[in-house]
Structures are given as C-alpha cells and as structure tokens.
N, C-alpha and C. Protein backbone atom coordinates (compact mmCIF):
# COMPACT_ATOMS: atom_id res chain seq x y z
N UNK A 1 176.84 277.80 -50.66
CA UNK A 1 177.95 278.32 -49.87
C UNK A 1 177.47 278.59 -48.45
N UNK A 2 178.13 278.37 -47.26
CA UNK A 2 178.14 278.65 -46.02
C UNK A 2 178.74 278.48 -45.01
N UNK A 3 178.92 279.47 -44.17
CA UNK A 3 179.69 279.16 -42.80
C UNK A 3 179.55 278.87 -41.63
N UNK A 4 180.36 277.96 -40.94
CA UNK A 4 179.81 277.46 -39.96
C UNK A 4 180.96 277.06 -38.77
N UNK A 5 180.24 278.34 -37.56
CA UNK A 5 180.87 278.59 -36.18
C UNK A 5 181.23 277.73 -35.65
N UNK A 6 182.16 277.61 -35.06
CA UNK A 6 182.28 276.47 -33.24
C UNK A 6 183.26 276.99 -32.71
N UNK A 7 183.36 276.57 -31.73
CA UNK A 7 183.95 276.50 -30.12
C UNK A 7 183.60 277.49 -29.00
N UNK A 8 182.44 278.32 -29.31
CA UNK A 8 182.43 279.01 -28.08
C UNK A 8 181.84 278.10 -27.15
N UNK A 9 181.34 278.75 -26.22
CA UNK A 9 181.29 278.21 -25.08
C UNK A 9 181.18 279.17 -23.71
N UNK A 10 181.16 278.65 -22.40
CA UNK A 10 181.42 279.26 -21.22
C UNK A 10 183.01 279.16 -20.54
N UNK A 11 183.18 280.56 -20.40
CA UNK A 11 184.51 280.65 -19.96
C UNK A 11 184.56 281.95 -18.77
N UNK A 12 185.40 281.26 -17.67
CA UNK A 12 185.95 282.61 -16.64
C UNK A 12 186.60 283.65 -16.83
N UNK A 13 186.30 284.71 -16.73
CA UNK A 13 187.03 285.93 -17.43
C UNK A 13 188.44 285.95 -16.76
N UNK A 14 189.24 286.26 -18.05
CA UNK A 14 190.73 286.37 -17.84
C UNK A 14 191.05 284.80 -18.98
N UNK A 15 189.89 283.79 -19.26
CA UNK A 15 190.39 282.82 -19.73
C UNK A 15 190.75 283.14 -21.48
N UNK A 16 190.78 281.86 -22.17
CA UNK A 16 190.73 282.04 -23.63
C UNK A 16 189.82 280.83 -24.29
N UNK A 17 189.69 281.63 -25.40
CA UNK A 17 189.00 280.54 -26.41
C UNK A 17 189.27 280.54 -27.72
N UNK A 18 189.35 279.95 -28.49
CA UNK A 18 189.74 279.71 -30.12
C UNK A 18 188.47 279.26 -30.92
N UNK A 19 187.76 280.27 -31.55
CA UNK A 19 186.57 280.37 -32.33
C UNK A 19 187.19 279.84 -34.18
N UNK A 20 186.34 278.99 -34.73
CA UNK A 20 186.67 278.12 -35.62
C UNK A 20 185.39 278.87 -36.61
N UNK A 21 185.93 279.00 -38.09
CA UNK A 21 185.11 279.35 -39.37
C UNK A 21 184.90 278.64 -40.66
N UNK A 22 184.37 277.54 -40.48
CA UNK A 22 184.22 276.80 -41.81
C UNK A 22 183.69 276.90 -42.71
N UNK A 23 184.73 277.34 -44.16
CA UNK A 23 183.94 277.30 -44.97
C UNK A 23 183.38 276.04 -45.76
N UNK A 24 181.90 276.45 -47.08
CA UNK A 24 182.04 275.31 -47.84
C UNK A 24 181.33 275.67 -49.03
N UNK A 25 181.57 275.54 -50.27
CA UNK A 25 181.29 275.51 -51.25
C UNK A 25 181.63 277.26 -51.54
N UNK A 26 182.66 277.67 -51.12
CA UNK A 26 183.40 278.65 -51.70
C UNK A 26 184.65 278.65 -51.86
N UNK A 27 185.73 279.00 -52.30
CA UNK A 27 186.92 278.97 -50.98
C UNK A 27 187.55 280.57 -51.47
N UNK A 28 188.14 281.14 -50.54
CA UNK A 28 188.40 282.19 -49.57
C UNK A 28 188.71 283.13 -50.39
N UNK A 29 189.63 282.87 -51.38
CA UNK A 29 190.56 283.81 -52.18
C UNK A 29 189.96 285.30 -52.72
N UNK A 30 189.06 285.20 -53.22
CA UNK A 30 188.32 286.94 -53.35
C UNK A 30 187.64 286.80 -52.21
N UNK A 31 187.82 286.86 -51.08
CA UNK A 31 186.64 286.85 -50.11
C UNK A 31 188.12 287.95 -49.01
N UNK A 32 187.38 288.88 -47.94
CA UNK A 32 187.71 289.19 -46.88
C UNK A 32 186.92 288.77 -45.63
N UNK A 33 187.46 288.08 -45.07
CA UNK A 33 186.99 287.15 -43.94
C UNK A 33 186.97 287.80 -42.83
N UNK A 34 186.01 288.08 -41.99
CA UNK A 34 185.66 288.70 -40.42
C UNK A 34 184.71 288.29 -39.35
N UNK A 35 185.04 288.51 -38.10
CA UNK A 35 184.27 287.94 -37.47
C UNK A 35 183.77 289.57 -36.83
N UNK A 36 182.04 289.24 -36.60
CA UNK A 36 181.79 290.24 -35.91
C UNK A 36 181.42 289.46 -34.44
N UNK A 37 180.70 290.38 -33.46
CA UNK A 37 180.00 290.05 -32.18
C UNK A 37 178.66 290.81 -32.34
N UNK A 38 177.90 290.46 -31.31
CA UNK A 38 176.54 291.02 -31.35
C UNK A 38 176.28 290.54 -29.86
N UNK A 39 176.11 291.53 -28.61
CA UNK A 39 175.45 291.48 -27.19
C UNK A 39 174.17 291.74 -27.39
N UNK A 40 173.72 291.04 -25.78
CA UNK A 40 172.32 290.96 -26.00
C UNK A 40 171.95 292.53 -25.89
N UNK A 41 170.62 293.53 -26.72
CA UNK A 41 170.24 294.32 -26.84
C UNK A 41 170.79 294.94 -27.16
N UNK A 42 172.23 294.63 -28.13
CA UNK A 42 173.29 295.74 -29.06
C UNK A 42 173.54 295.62 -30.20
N UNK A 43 173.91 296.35 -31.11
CA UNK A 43 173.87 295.90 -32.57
C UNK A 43 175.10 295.05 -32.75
N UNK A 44 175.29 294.94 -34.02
CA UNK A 44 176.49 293.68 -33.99
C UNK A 44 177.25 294.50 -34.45
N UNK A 45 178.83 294.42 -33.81
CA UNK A 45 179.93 295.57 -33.93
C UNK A 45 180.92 294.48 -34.57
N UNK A 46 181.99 294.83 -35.47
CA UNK A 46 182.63 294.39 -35.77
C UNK A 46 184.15 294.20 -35.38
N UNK A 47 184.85 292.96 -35.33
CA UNK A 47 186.05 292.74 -34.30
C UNK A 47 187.17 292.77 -34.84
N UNK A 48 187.07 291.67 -36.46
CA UNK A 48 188.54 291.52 -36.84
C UNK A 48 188.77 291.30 -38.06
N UNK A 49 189.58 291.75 -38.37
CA UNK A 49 189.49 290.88 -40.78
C UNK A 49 190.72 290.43 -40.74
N UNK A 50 190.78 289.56 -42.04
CA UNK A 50 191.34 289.37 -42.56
C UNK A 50 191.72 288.84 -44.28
N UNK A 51 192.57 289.09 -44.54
CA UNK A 51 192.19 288.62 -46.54
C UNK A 51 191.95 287.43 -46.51
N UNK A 52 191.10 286.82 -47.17
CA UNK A 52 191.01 285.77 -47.76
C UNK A 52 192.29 284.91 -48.09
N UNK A 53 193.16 285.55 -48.65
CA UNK A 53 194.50 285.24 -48.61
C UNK A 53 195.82 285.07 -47.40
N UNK A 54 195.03 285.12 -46.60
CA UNK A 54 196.02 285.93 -45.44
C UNK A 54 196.76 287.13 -45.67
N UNK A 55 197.44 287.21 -44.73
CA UNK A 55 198.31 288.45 -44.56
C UNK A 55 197.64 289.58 -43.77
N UNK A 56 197.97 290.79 -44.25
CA UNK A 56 197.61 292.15 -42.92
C UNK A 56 195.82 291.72 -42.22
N UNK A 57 196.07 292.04 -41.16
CA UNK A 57 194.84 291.99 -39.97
C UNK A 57 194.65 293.14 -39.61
N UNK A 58 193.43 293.34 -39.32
CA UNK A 58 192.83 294.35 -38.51
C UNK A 58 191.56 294.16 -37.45
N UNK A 59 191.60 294.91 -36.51
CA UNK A 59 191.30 294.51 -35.52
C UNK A 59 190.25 295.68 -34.55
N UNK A 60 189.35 295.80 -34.11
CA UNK A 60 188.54 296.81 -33.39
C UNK A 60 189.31 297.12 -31.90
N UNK A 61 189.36 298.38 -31.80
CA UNK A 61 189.88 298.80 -30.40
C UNK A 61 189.81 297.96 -28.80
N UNK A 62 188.31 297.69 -29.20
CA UNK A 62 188.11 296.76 -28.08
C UNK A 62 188.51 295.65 -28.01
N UNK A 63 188.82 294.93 -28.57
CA UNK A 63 189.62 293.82 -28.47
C UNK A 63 191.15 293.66 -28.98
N UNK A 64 191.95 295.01 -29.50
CA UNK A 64 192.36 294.67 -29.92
C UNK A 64 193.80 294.51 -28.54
N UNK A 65 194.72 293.22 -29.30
CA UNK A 65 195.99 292.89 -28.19
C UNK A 65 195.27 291.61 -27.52
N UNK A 66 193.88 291.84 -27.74
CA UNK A 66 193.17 290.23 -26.70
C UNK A 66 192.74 289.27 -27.88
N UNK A 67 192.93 289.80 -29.22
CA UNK A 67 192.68 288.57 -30.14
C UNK A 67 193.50 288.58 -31.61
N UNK A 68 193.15 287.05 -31.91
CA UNK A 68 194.40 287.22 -33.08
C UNK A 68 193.20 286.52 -34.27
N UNK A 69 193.29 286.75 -35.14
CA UNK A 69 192.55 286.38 -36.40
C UNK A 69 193.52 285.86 -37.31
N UNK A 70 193.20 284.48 -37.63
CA UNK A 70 194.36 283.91 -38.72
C UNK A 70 193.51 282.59 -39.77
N UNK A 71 194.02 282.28 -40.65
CA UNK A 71 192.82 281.75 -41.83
C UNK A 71 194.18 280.39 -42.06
N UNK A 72 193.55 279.21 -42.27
CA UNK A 72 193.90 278.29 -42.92
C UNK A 72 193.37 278.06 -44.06
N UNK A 73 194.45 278.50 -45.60
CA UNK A 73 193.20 278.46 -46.44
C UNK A 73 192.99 276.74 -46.79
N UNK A 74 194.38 276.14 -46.90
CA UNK A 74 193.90 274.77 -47.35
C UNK A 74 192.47 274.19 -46.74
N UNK A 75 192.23 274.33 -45.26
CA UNK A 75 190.93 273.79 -44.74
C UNK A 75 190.38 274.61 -44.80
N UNK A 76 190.41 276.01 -45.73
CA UNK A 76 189.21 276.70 -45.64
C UNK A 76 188.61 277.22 -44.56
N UNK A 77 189.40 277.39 -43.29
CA UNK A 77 188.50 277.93 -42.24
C UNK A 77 189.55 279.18 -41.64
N UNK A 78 189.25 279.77 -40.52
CA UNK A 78 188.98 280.92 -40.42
C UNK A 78 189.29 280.86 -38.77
N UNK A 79 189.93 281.23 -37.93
CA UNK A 79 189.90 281.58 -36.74
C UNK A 79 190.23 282.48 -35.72
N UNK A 80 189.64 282.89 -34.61
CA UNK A 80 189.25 283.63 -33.41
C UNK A 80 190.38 283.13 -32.01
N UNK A 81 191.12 283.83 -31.91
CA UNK A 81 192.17 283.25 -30.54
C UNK A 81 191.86 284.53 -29.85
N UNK A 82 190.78 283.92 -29.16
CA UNK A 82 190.55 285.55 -27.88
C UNK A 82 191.15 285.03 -26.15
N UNK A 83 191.83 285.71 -25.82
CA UNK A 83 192.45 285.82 -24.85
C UNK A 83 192.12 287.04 -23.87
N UNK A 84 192.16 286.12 -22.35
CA UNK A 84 192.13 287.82 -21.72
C UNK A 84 190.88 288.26 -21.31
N UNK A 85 189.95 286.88 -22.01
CA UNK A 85 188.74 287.63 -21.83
C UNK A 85 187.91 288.40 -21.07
N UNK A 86 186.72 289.29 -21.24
CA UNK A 86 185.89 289.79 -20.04
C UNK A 86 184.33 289.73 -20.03
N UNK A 87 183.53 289.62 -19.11
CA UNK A 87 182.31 289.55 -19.10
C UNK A 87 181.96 290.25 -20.00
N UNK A 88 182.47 291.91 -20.24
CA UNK A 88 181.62 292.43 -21.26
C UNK A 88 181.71 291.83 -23.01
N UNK A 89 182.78 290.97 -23.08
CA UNK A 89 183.12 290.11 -24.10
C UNK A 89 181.91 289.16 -24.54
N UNK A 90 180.98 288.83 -23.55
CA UNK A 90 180.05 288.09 -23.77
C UNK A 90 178.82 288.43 -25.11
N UNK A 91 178.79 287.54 -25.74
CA UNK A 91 177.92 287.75 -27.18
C UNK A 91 177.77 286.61 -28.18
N UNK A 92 176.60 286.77 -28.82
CA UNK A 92 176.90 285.83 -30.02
C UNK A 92 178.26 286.40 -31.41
N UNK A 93 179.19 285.61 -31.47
CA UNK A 93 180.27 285.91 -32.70
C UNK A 93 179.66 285.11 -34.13
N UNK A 94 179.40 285.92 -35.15
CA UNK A 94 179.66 285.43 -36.10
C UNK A 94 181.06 285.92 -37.17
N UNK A 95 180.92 284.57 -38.17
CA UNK A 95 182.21 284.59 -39.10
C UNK A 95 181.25 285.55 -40.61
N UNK A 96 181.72 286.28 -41.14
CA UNK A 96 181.08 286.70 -42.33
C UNK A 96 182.61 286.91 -43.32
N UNK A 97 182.00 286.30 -44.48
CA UNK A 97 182.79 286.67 -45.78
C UNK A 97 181.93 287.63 -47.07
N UNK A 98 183.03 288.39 -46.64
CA UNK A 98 182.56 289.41 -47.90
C UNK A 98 183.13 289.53 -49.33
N UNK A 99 182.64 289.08 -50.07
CA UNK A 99 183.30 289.48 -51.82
C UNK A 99 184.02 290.05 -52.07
N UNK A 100 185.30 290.57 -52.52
CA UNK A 100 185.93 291.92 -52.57
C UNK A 100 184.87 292.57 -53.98
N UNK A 101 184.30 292.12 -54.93
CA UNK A 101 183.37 292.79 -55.97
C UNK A 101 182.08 292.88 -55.11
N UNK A 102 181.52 292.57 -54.04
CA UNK A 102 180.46 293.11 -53.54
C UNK A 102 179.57 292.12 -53.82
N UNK A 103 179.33 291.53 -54.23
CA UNK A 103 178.55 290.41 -55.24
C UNK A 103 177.94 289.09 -54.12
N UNK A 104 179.14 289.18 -52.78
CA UNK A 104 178.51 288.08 -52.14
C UNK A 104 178.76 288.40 -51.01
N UNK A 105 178.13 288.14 -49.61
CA UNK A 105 177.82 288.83 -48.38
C UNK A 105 177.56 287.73 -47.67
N UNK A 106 177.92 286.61 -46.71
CA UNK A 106 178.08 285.56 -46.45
C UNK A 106 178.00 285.37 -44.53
N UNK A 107 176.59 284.78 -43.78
CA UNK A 107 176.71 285.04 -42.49
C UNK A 107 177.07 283.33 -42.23
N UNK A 108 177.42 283.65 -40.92
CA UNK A 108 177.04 282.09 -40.03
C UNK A 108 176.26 282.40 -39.19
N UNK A 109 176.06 281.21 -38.59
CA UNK A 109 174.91 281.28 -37.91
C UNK A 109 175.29 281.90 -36.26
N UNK A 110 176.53 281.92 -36.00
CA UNK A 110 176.72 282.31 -35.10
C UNK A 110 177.44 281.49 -33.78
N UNK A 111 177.94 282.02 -33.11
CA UNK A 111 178.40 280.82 -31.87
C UNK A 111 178.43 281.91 -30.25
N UNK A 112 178.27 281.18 -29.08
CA UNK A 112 177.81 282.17 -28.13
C UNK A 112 179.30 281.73 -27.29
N UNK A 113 179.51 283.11 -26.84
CA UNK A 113 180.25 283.27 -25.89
C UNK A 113 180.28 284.01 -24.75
N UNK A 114 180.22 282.66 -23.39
CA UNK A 114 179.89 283.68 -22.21
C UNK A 114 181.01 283.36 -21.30
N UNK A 115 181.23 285.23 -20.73
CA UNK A 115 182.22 284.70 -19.90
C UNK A 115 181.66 285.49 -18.52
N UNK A 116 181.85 283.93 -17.33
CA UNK A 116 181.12 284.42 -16.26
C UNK A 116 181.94 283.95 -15.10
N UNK A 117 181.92 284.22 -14.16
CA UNK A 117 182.15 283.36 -13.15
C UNK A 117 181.37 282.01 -13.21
C-alpha cells in the first residue's frame, strides 16, 4: 500500500494549486484521508480530512476558506485545491491515510510547495 503526491510546485502568492493523492493497493473506505504540511524547521501541522467515503470536511484555521479537500473514490485519489495562497504557505504537503481501527497509518512521500515572488 502507498501514496503518492503531485502537483506542487512554485507559485506567486495570491495564486492556486490543486495537490493530487494516489492511492494503491488499498482503497479508501475505512481509511480517513488528510493532508498535512511541514515548513522548513517546523513540525508538521495538520490542514484537512476527509472520510474515506467522502462527505463532512474539516479543515485547520489557517487555511481554512483558502482550501477545499475532496476524494475521488473510483480513482482512489485524494485532493488539495489551495487558493489564495501565501509565502507563509510554503512547505512540504503530505497525503496520510489513517485506519479508522488504528491498525494502519499511511505517509507519502510528500510534495513541495513554494510560494514566492
């Protein structure tokens, strides 16, 4: 089983980007799906969930209104619509799925997002 990031990239603040979560050799349904961030010299804070199933989202203060979290389960993936962005936005994002029985704890490897002039 594993997941695997894309589309960050470099972007001008105020722009957007759409962060992609692929899964494989699981699929989603007992799983709660989230993406965290991690800046350089900060721990990794967490941004957004969602069920495995879809439906209700939740979202961290700091971003929240600048991003939307939504899951395709047929393709199994998972995505990040951040808008609005700001320099302090800049970080590596990973996708993690968590078990709802606890049993499985699931990283990617990560994807970088910088937003600069």
């Amino acid at each position: 089983a594993q997941l695997v990031e894309s589309g960050g990239g470099l972007v001008q603040p105020g722009g957007s980007l759409r962060l992609s979560c692929a899964a494989s050799g699981f699929t989603f349904t007992n799983f709660a799906m989230s993406w965290y961030r991690q800046a350089p010299g900060k721990s990794r804070e967490w941004v957004a969930s969602i069920p495995g199933t879809g439906g209700s989202t939740n979202y961290a203060d700091a971003m929240n209104g600048r991003v939307t979290i939504s899951i395709d389960v047929a393709r199994n993936t998972v995505y990040l619509q951040m808008n609005s962005l700001k320099p302090e936005d800049t970080a590596v994002y990973y996708c993690n799925a968590y078990e709802n029985s606890g049993k499985s704890d699931l990283w990617g490897q990560g994807t970088q997002v910088t937003v600069s002039f």
